[in-house]
C-alpha atoms as a PDB file:
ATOM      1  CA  UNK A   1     126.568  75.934 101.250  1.00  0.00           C
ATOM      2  CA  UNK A   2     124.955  77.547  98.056  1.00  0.00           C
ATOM      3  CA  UNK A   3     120.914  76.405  97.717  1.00  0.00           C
ATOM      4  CA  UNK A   4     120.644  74.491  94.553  1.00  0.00           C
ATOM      5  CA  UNK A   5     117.914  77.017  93.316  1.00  0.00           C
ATOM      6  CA  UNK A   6     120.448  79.617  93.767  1.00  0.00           C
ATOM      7  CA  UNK A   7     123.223  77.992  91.757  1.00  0.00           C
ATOM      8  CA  UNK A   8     120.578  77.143  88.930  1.00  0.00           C
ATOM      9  CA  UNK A   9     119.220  80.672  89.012  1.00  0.00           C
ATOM     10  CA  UNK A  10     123.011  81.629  88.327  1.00  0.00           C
ATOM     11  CA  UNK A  11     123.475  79.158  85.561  1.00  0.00           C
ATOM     12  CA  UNK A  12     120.371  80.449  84.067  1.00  0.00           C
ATOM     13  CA  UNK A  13     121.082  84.253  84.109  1.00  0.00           C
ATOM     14  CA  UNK A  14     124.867  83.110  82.526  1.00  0.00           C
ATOM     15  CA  UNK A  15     122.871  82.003  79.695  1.00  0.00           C
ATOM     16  CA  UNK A  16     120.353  84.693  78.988  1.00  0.00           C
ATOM     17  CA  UNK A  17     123.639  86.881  78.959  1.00  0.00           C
ATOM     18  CA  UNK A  18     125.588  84.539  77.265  1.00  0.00           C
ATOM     19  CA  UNK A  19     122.955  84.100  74.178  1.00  0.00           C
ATOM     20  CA  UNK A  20     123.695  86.737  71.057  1.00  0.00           C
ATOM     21  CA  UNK A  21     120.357  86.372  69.942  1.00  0.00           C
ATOM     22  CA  UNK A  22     117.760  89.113  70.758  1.00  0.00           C
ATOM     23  CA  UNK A  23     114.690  86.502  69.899  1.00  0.00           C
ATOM     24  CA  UNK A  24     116.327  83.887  72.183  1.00  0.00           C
ATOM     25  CA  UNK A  25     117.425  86.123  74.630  1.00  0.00           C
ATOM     26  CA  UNK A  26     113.684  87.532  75.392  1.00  0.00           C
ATOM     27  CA  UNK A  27     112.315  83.873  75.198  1.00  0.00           C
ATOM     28  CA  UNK A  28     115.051  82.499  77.935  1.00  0.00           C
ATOM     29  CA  UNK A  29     114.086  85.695  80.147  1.00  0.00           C
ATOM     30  CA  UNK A  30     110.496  85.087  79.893  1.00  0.00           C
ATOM     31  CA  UNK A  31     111.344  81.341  80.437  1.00  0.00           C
ATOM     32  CA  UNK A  32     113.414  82.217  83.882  1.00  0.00           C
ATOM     33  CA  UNK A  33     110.224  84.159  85.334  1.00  0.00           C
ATOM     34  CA  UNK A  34     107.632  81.321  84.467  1.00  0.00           C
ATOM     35  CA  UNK A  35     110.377  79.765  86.331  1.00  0.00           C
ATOM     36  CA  UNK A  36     110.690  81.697  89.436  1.00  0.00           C
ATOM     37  CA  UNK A  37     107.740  82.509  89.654  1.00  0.00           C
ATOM     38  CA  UNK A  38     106.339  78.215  89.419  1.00  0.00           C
ATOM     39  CA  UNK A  39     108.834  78.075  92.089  1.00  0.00           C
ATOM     40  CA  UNK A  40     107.693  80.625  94.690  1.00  0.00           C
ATOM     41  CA  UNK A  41     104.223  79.488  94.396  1.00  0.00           C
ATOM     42  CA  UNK A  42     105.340  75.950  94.838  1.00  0.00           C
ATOM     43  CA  UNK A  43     107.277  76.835  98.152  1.00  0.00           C
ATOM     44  CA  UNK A  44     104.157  78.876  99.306  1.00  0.00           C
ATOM     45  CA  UNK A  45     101.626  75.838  99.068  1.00  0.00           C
ATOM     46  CA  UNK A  46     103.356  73.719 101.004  1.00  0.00           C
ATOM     47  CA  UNK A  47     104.222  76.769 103.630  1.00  0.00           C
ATOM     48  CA  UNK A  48     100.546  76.849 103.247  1.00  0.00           C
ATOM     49  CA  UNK A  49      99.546  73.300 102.991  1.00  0.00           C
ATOM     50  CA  UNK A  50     101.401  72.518 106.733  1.00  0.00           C
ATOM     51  CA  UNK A  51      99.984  75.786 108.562  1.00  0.00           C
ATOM     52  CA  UNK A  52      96.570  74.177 107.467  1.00  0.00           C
ATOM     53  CA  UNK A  53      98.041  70.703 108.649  1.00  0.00           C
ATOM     54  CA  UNK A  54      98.880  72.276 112.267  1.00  0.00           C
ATOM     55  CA  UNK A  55      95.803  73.840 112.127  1.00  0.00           C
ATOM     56  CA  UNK A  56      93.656  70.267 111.643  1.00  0.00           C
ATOM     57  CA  UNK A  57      95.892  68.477 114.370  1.00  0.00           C
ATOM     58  CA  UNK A  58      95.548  71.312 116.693  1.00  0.00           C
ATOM     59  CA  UNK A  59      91.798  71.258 116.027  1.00  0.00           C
ATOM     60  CA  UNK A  60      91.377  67.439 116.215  1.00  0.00           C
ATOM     61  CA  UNK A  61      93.038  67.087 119.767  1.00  0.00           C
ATOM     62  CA  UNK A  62      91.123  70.021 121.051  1.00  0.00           C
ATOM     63  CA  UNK A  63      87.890  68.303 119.808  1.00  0.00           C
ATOM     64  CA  UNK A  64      89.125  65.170 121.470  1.00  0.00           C
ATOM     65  CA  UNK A  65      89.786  66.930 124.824  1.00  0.00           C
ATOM     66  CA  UNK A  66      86.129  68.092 124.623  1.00  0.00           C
ATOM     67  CA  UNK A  67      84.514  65.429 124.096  1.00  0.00           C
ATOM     68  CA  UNK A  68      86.691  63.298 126.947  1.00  0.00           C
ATOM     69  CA  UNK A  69      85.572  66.378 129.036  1.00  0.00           C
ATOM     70  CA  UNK A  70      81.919  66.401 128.513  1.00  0.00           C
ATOM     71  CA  UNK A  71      82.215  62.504 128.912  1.00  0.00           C
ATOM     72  CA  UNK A  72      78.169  60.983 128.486  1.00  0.00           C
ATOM     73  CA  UNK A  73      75.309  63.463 128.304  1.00  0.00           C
ATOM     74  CA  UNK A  74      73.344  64.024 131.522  1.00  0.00           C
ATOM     75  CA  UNK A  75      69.833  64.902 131.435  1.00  0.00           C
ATOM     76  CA  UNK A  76      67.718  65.965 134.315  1.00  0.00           C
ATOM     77  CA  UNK A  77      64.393  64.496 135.071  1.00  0.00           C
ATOM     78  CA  UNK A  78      61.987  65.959 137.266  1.00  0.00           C
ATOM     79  CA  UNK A  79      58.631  64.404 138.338  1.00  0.00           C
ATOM     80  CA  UNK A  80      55.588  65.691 139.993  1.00  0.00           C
ATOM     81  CA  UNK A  81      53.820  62.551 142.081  1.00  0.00           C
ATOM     82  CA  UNK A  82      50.022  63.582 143.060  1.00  0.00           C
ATOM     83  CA  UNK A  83      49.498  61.498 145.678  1.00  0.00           C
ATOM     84  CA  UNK A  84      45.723  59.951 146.858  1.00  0.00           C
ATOM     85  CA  UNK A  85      44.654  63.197 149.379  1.00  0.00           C
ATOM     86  CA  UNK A  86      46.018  65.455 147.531  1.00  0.00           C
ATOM     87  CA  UNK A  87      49.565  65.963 148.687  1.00  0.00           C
ATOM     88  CA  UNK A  88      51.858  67.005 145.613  1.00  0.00           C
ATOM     89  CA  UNK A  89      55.577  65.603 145.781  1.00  0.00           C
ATOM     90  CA  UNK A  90      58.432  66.729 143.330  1.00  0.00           C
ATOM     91  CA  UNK A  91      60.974  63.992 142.764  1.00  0.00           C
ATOM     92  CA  UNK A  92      64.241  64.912 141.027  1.00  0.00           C
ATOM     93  CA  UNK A  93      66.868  62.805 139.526  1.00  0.00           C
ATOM     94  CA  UNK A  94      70.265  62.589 137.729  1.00  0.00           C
ATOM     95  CA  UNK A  95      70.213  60.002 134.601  1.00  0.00           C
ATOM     96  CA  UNK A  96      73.316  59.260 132.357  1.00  0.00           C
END
C-alpha cells in the first residue's frame, strides 16, 4: 500500500506540471519544499522526541535500581574510651 505522503507528493507534482503559469508554477514549487521539508522535520522530532523518551525511562529505572541497591546509608562510628588507669579501648560500631 502507497503512504499517503507519497500519493499527496504525486498529486502535488501533477499540479506544478499541470499549471501554464510560470508565476504560479514557481510559487507551487516553492510551496511543495516548505512542504517537504515541514514534513521531514516533523518526522525527525518525534524520531527524536522518543529516543529522548527511552533515554529518561532507561535512566529512571537505573536510578531506581540504585537507590534499592544502596538501600539506607550506613555510617561508621568509632570511639576511643580512656578508661580510669589509663587503659585506652577502641569501640567500633555499625549504625543505619
Amino acid at each position: 500500500m502507497n503512504n499517503p505522503t507519497d500519493i499527496a507528493q504525486s498529486e502535488i507534482d501533477d499540479l506544478i506540471r499541470s499549471e501554464q503559469d510560470p508565476r504560479n508554477r514557481a510559487m507551487l514549487l516553492v510551496l511543495a519544499k516548505i512542504a517537504s521539508t515541514l514534513t521531514d522535520n516533523t518526522r525527525l522530532t518525534r524520531e527524536i522526541g522518543d529516543r529522548l523518551e527511552d533515554h529518561l525511562t532507561s535512566y529512571e529505572r537505573k536510578a531506581a535500581s540504585d537507590a534499592d541497591t544502596a538501600g539506607p546509608a550506613t555510617i561508621r562510628l568509632a570511639t576511643t574510651q580512656l578508661y580510669a588507669g589509663g587503659s585506652v579501648r577502641l569501640a567500633s560500631g555499625v549504625l543505619g
